[in-house]
N, C-alpha and C. Protein backbone atom coordinates (compact mmCIF):
# COMPACT_ATOMS: atom_id res chain seq x y z
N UNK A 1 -51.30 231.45 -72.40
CA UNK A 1 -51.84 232.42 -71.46
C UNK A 1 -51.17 233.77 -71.70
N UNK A 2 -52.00 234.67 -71.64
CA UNK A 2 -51.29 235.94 -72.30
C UNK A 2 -50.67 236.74 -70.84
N UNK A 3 -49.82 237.69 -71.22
CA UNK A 3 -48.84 238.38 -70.16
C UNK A 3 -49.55 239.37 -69.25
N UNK A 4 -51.04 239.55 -69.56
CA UNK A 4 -51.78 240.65 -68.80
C UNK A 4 -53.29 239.75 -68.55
N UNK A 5 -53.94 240.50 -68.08
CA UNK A 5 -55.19 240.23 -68.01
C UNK A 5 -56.01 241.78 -67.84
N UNK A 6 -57.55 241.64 -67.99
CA UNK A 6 -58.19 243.15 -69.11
C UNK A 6 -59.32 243.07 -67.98
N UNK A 7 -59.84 244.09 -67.77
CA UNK A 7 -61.17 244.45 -67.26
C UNK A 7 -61.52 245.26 -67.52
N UNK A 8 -62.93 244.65 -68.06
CA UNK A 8 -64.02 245.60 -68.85
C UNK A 8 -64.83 246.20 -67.92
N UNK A 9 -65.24 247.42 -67.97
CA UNK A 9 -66.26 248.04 -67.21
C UNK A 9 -67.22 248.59 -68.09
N UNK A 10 -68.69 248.49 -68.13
CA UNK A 10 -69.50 248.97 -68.80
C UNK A 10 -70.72 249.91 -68.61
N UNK A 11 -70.62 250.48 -69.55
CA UNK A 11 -71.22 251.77 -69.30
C UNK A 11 -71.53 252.78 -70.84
N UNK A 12 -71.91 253.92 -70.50
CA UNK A 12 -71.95 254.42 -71.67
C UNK A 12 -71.37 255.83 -71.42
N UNK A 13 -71.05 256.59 -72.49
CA UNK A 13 -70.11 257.66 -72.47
C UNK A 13 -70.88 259.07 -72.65
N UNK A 14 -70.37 259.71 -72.29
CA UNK A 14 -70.96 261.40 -72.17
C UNK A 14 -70.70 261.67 -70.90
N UNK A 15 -71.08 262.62 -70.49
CA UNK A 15 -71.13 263.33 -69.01
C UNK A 15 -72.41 263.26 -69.09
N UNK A 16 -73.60 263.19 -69.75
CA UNK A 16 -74.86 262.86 -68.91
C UNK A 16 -75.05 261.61 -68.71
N UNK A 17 -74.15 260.50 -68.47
CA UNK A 17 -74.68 258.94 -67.94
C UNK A 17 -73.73 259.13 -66.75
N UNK A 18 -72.83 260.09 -66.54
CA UNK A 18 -72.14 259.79 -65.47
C UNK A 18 -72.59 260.19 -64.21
N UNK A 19 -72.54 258.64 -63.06
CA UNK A 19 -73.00 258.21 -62.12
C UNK A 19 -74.57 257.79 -62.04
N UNK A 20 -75.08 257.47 -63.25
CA UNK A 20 -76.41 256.23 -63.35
C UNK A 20 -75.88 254.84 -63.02
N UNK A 21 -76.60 254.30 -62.96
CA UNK A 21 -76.91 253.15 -62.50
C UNK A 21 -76.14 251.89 -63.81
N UNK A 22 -76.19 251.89 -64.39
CA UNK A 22 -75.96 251.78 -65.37
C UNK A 22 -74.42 251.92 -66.27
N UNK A 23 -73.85 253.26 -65.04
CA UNK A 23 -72.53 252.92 -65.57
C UNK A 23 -71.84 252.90 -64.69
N UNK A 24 -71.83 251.53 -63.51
CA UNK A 24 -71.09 251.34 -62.58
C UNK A 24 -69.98 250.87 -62.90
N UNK A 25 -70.37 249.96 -63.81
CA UNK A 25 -68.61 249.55 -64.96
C UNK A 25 -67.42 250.77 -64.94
N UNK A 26 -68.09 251.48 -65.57
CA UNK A 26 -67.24 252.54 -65.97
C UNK A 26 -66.71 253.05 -64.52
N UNK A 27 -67.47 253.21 -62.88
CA UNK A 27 -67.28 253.94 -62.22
C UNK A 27 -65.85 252.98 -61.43
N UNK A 28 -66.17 251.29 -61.26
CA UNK A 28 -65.33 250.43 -61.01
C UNK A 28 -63.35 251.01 -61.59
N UNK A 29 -63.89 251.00 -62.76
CA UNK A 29 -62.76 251.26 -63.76
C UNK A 29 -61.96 252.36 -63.32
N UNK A 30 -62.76 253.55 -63.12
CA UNK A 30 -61.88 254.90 -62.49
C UNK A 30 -61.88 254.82 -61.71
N UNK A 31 -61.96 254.32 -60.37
CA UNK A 31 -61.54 253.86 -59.12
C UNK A 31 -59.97 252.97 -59.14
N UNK A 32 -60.10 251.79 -59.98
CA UNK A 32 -58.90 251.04 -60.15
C UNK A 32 -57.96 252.11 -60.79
N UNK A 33 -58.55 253.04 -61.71
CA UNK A 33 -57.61 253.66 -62.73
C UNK A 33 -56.71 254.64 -61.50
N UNK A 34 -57.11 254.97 -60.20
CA UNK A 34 -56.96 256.21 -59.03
C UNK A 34 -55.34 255.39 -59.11
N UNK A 35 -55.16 254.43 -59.23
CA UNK A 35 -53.77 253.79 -58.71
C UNK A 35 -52.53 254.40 -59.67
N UNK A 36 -52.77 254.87 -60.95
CA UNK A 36 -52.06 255.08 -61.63
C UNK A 36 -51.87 256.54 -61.33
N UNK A 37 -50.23 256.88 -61.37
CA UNK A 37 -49.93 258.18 -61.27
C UNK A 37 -50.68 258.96 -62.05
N UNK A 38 -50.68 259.07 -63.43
CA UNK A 38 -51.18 259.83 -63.83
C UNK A 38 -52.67 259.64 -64.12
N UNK A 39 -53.39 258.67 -63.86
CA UNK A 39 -54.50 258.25 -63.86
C UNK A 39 -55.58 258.65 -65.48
N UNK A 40 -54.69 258.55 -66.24
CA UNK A 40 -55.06 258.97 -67.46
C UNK A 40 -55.03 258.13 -68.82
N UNK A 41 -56.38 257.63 -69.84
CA UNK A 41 -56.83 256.84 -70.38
C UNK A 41 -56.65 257.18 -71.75
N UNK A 42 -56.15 256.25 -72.77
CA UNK A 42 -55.64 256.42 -74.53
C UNK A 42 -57.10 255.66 -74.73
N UNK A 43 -57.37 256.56 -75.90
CA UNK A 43 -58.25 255.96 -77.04
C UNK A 43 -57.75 254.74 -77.84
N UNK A 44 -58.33 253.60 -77.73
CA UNK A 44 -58.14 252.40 -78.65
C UNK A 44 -59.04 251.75 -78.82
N UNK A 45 -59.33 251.23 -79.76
CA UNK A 45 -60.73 249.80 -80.04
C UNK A 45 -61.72 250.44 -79.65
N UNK A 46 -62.04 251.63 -79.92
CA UNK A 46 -63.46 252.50 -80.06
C UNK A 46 -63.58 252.19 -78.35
N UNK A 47 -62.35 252.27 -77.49
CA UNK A 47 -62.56 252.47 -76.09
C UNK A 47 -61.54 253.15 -75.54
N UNK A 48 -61.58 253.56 -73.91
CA UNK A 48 -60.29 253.83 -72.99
C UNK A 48 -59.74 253.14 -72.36
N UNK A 49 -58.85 253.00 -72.94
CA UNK A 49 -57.49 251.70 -72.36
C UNK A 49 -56.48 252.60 -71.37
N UNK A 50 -56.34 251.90 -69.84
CA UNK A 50 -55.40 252.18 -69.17
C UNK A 50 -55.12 251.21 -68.64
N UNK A 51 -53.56 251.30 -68.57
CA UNK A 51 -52.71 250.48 -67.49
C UNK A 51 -52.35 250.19 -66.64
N UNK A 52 -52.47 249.29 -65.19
CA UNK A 52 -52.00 249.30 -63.82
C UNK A 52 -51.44 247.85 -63.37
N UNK A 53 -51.19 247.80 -62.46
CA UNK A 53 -50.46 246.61 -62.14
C UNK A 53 -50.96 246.92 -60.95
N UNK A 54 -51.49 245.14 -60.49
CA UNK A 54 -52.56 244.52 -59.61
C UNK A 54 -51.48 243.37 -58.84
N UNK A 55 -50.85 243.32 -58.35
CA UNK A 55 -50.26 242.60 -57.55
C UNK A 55 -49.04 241.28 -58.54
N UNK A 56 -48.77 242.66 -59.11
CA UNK A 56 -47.27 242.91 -59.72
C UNK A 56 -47.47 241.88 -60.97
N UNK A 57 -48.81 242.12 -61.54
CA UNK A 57 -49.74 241.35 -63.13
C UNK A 57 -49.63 242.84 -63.50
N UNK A 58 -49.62 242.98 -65.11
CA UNK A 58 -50.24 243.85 -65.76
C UNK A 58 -51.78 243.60 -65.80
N UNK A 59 -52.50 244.93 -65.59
CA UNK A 59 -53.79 244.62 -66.11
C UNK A 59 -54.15 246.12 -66.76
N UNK A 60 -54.93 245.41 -68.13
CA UNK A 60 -55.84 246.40 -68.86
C UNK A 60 -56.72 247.06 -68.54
N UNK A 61 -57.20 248.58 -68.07
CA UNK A 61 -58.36 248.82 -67.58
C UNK A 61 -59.34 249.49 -69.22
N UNK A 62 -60.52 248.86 -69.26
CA UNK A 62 -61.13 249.01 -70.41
C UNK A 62 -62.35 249.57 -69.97
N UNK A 63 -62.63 250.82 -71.23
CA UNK A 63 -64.33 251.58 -70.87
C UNK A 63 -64.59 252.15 -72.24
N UNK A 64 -65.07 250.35 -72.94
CA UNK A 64 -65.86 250.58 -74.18
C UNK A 64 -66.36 252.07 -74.22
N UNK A 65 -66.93 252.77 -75.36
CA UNK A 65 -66.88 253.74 -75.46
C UNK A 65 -68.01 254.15 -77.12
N UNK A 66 -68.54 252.61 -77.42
CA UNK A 66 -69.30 252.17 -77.93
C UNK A 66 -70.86 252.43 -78.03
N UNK A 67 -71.23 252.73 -76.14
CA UNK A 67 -72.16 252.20 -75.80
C UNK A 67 -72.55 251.14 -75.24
N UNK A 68 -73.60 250.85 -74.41
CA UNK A 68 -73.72 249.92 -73.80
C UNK A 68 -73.90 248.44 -74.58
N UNK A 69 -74.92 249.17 -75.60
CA UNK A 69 -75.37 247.75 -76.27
C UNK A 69 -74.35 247.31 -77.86
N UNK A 70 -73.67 247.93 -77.81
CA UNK A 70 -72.72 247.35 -78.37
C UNK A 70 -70.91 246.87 -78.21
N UNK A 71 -71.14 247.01 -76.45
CA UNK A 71 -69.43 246.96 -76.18
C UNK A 71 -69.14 245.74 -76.88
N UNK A 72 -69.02 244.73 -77.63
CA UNK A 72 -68.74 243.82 -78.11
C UNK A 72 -67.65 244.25 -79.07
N UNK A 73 -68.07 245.21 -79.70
CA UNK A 73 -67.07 245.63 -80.57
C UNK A 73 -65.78 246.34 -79.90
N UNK A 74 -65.52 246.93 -79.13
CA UNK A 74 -64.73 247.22 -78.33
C UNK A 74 -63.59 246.12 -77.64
N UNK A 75 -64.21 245.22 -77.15
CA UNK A 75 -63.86 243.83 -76.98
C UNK A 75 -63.65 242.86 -77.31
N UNK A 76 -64.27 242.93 -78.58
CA UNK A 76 -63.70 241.96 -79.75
C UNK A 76 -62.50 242.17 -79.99
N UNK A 77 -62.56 243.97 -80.33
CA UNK A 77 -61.36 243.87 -81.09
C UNK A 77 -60.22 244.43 -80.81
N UNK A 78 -60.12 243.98 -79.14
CA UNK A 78 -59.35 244.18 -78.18
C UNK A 78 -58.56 242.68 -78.18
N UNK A 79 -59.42 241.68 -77.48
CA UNK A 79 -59.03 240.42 -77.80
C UNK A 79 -58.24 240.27 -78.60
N UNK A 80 -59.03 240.09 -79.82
CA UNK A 80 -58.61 239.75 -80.98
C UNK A 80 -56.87 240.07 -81.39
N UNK A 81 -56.69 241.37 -80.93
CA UNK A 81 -55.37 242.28 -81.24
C UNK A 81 -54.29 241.49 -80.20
N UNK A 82 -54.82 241.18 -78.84
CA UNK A 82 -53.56 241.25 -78.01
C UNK A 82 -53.80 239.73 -78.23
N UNK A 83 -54.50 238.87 -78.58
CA UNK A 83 -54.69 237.11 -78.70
C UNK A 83 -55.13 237.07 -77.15
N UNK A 84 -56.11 237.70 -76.41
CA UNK A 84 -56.06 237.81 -75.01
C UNK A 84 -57.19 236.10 -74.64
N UNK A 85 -56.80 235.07 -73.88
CA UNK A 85 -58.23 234.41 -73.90
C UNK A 85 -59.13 234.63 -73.09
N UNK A 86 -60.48 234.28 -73.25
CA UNK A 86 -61.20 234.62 -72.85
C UNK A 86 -61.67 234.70 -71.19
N UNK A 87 -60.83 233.68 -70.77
CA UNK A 87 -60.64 233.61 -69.26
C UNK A 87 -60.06 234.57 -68.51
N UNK A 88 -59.34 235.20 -69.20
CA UNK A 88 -58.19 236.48 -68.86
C UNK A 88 -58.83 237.96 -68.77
N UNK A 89 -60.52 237.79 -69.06
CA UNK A 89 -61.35 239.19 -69.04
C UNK A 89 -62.60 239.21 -68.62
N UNK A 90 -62.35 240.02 -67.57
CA UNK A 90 -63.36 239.94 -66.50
C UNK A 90 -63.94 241.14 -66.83
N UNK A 91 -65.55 241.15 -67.40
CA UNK A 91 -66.43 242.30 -67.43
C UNK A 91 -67.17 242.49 -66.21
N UNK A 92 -67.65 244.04 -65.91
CA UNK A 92 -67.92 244.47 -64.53
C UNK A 92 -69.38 244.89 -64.94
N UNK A 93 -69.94 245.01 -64.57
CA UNK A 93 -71.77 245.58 -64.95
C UNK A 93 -72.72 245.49 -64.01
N UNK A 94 -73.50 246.75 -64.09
CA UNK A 94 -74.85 246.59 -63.46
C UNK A 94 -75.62 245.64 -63.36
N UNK A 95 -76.25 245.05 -62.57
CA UNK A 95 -78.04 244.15 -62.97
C UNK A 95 -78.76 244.16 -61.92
N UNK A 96 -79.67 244.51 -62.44
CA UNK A 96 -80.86 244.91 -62.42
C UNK A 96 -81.89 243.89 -60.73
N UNK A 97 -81.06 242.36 -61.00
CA UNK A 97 -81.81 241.63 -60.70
C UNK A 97 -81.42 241.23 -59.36
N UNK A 98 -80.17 241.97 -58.91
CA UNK A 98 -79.36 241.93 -57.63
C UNK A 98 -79.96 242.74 -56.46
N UNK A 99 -79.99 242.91 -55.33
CA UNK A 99 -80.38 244.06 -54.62
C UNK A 99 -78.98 244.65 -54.82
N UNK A 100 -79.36 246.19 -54.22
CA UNK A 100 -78.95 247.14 -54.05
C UNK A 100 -77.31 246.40 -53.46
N UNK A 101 -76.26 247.06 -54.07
CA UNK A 101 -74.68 246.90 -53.37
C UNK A 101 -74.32 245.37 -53.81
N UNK A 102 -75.37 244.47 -54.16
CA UNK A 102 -74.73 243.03 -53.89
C UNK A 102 -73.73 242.44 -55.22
N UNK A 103 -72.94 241.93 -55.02
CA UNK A 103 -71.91 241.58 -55.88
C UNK A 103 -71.94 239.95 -55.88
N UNK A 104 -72.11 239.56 -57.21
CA UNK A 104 -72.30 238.39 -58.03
C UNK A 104 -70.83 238.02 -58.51
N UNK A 105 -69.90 236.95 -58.78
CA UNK A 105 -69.08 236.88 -59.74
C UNK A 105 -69.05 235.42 -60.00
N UNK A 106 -69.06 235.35 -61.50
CA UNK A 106 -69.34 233.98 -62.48
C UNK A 106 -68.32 233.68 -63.44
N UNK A 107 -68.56 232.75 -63.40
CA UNK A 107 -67.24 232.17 -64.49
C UNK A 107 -67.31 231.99 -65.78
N UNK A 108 -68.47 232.74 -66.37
CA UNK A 108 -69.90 232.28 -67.36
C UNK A 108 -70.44 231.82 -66.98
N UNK A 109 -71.71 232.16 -68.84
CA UNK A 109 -72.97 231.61 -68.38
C UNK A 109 -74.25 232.45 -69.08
N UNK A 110 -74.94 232.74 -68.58
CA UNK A 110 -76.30 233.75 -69.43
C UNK A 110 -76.22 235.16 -69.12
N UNK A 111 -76.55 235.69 -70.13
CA UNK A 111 -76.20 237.65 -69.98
C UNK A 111 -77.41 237.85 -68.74
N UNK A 112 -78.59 237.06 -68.58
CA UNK A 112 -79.15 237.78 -67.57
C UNK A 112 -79.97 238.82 -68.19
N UNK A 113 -80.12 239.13 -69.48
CA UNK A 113 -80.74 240.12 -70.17
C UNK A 113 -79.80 241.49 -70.15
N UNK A 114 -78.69 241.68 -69.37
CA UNK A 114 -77.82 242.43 -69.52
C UNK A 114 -77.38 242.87 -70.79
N UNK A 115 -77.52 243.56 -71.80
CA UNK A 115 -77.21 243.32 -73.33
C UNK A 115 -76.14 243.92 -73.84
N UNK A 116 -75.35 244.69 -72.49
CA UNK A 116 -73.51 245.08 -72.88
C UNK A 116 -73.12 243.23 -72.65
N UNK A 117 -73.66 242.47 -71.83
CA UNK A 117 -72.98 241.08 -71.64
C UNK A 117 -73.36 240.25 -73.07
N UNK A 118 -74.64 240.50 -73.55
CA UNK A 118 -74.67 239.87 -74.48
C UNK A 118 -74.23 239.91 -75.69
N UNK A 119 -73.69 241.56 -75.97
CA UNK A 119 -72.91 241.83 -77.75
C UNK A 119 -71.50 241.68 -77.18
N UNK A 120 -71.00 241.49 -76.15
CA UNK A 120 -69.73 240.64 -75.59
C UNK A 120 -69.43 239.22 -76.22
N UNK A 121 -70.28 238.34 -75.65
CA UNK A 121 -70.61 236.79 -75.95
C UNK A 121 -70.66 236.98 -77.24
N UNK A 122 -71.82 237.81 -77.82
CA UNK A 122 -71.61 237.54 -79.54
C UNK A 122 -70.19 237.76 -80.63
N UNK A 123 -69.52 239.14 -79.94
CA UNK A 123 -68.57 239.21 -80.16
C UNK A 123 -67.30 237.98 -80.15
N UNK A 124 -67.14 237.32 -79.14
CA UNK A 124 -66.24 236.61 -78.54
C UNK A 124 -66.74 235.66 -79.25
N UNK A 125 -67.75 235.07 -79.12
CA UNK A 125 -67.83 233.77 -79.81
C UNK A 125 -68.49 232.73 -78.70
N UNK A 126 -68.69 233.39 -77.80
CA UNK A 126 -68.95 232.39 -76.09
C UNK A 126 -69.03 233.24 -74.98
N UNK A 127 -70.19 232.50 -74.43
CA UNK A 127 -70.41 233.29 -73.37
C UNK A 127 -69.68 232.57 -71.73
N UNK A 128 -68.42 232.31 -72.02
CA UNK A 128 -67.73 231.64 -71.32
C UNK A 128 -66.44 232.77 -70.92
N UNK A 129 -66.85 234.07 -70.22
CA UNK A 129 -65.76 234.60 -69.54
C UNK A 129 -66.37 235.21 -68.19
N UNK A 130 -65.47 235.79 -67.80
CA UNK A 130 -66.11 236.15 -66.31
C UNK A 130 -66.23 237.31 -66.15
N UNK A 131 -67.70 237.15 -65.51
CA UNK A 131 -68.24 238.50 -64.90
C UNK A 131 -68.29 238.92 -63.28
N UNK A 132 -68.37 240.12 -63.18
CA UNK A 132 -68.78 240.81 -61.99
C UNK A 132 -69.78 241.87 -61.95
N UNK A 133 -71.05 240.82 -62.03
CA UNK A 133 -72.30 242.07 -61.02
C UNK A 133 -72.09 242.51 -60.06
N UNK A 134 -72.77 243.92 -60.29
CA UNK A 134 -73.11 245.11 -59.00
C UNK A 134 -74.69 245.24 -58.91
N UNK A 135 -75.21 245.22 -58.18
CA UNK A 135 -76.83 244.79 -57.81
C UNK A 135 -76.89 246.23 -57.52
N UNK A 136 -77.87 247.27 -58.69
CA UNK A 136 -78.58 248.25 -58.63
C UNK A 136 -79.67 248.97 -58.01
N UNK A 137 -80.28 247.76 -57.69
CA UNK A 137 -81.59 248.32 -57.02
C UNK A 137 -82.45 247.72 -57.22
N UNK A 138 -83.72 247.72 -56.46
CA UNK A 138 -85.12 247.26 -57.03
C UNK A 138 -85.88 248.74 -58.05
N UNK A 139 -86.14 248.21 -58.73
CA UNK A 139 -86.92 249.57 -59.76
C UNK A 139 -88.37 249.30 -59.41
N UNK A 140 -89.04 248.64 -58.80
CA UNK A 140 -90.15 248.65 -58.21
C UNK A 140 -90.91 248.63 -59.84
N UNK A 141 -91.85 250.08 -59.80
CA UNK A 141 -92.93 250.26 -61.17
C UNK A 141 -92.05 250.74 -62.40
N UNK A 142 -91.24 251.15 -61.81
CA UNK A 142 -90.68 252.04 -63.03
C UNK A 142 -89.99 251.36 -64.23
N UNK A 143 -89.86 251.95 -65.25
CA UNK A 143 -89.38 250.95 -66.02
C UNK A 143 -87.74 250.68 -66.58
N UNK A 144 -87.83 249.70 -66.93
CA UNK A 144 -86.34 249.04 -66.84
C UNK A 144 -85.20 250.35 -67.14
N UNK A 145 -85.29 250.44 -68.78
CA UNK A 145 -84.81 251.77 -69.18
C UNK A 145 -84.77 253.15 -68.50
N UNK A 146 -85.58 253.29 -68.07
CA UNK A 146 -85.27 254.48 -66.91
C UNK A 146 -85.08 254.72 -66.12
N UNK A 147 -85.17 253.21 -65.30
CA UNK A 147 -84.34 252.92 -64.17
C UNK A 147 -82.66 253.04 -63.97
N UNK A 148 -82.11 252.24 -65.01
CA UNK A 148 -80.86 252.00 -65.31
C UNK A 148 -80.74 253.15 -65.50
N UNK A 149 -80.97 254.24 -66.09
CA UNK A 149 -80.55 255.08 -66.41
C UNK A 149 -80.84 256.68 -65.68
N UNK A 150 -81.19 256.18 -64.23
CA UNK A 150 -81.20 257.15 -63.10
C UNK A 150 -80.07 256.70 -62.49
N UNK A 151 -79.87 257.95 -61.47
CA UNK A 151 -79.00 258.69 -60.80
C UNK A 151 -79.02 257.88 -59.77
N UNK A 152 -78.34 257.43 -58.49
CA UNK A 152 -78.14 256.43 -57.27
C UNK A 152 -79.11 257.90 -56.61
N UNK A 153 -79.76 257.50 -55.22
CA UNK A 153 -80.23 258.28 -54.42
C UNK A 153 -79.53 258.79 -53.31
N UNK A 154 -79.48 260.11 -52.63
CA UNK A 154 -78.48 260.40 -51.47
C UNK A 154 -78.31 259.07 -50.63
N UNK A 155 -79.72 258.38 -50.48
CA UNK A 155 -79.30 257.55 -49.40
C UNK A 155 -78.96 255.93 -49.53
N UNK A 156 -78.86 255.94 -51.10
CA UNK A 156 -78.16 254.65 -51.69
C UNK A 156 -76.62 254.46 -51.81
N UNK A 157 -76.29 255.73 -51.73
CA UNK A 157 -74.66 255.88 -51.90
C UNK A 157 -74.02 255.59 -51.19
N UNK A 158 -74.25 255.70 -49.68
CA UNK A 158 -73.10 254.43 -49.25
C UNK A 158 -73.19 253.46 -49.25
N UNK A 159 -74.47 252.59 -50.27
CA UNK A 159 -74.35 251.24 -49.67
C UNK A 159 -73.90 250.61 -51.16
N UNK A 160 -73.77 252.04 -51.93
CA UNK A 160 -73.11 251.59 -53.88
C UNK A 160 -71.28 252.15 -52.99
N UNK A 161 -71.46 252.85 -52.52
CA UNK A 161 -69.99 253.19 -51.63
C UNK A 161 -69.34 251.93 -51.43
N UNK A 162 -69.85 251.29 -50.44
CA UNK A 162 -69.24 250.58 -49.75
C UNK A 162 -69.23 248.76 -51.18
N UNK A 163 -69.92 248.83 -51.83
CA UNK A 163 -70.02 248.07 -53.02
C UNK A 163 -68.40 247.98 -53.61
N UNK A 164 -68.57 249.56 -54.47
CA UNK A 164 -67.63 249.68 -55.12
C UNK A 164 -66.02 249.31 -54.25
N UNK A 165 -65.92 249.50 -53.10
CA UNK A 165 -64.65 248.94 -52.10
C UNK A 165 -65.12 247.63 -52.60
N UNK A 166 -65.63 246.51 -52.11
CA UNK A 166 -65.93 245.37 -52.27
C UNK A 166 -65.81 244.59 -53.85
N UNK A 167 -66.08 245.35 -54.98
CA UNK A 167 -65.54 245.19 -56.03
C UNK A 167 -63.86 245.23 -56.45
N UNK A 168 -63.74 246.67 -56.23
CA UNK A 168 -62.14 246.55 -56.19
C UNK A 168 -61.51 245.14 -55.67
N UNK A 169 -61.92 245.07 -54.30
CA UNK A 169 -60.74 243.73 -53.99
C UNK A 169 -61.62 242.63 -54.52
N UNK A 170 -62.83 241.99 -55.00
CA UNK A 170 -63.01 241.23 -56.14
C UNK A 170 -62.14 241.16 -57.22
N UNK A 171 -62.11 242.42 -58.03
CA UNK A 171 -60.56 242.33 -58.95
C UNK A 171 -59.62 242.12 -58.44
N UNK A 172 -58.93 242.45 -57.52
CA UNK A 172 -57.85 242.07 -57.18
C UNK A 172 -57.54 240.83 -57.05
N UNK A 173 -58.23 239.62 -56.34
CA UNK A 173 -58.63 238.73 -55.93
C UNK A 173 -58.40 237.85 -57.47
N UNK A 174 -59.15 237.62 -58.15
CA UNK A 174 -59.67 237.46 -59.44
C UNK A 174 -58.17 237.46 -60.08
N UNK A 175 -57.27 238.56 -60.01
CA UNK A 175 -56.24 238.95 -60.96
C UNK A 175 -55.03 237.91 -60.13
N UNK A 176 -54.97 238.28 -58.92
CA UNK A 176 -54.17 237.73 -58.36
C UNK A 176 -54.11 236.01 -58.24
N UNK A 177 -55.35 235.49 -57.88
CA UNK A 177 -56.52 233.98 -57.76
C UNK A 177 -56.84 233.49 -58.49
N UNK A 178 -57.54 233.62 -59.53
CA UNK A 178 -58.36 233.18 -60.76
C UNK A 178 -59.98 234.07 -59.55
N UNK A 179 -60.30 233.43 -61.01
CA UNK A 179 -62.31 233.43 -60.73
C UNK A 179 -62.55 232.61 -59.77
N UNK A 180 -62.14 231.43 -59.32
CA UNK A 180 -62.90 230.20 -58.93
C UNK A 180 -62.64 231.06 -56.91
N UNK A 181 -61.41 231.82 -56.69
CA UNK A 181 -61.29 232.14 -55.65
C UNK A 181 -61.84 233.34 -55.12
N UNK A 182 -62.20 234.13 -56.04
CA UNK A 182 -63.00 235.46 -56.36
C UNK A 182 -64.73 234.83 -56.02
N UNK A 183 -64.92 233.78 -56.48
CA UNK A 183 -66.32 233.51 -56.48
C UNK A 183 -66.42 232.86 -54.88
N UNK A 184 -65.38 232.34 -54.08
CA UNK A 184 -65.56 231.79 -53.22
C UNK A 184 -65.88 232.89 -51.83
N UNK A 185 -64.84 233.91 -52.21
CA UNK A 185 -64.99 234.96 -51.09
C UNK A 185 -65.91 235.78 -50.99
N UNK A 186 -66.35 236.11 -52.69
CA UNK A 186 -67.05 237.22 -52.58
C UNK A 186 -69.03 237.14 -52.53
N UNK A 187 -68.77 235.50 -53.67
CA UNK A 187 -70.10 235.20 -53.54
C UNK A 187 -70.55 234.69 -52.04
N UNK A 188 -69.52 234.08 -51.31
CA UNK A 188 -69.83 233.80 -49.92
C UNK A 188 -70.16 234.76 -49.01
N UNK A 189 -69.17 235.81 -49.21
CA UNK A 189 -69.63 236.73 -48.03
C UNK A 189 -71.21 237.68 -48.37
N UNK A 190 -71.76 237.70 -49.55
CA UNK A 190 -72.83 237.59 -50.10
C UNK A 190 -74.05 236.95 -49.26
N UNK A 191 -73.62 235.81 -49.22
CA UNK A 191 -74.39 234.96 -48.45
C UNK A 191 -74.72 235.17 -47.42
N UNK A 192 -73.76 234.94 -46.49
CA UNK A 192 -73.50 235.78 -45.27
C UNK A 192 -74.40 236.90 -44.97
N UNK A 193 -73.65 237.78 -45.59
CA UNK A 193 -74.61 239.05 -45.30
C UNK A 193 -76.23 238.65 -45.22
N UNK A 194 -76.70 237.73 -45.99
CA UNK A 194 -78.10 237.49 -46.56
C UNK A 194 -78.76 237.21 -45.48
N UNK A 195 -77.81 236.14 -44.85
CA UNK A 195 -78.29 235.27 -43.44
C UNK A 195 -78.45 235.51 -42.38
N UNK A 196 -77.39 237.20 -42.43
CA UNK A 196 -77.38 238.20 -40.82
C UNK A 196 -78.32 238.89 -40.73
């Protein structure tokens, strides 16, 4: 078992994807990254690697830098370098197929058509690590690609607001717990909500 554990956030890079739908990964990531004094990210593995400590664990904060549809490479050869296993990296991502704010977390399993999850799995070798969906929205007519790749609406933002809080302590949870206790709280209170 390696001495840290890594979280991927995905997204794509420029200042014109920042705050789509699409790169909530990335937005997860600079939120966790707020903890660090200097809150400031090194280029490595064709990504931005920063460091924080989550309830006195090292953890990796990662924002491939690749692109969406190829963070695999980023992550591969991240892994690969620190011998990290695969249980130890929790990717964060949009989908599509969630409502609006709702948070999913799995232990593996199928990308979901997500295809930063899927050049992950190809990379790795298995699609056996854990994720955390953020449920984007319904896109109604519009289409997939241009959905993902719009802007949240004034009046979606607090309820991606109040998400992104709810993610954070998912990681935490997760880092501190494993997955199996992360999936109990978070996919439950999920539920919950569903039923009120």
């Amino acid at each position: 078992m390696s001495n840290f554990k890594v979280v991927v956030g995905l997204g794509n890079p420029g200042s014109k994807y920042d705050g789509t739908r699409h790169n909530i990964g990335f937005e997860v990531i600079d939120r966790l990254a707020l903890c660090r004094p200097d809150n400031r990210f090194n280029q490595k593995f064709e990504a931005e690697i920063a460091e924080i400590e989550i309830d006195f664990r090292r953890v990796l904060l990662v924002k491939p830098q690749t692109f969406m549809n190829l963070s695999g490479r980023a992550v591969g050869a991240l892994a690969g370098f620190y011998k990290v296993p695969v249980s130890e990296i929790l990717v964060v991502c949009d989908d599509l197929s969630l409502p609006l704010g709702r948070l999913r977390l799995r232990a593996g399993g199928s990308d979901g058509g997500q295809k930063g999850l899927r050049d992950i799995a190809r990379a790795l070798g298995t699609d056996q690590f854990p994720r955390l969906r953020v449920g984007i929205g319904d896109r109604g007519v519009i289409d997939a690609a241009d959905f993902v790749l719009s802007r949240f609406r004034p009046s979606e933002r607090p309820v991606i607001d109040s998400a992104m809080l709810s993610a954070l302590q998912a990681v935490g949870v997760w880092v501190s717990s494993g997955i199996d206790q992360a999936m109990n709280r978070f996919n439950a209170a999920a539920s919950e909500n569903r039923n009120n």
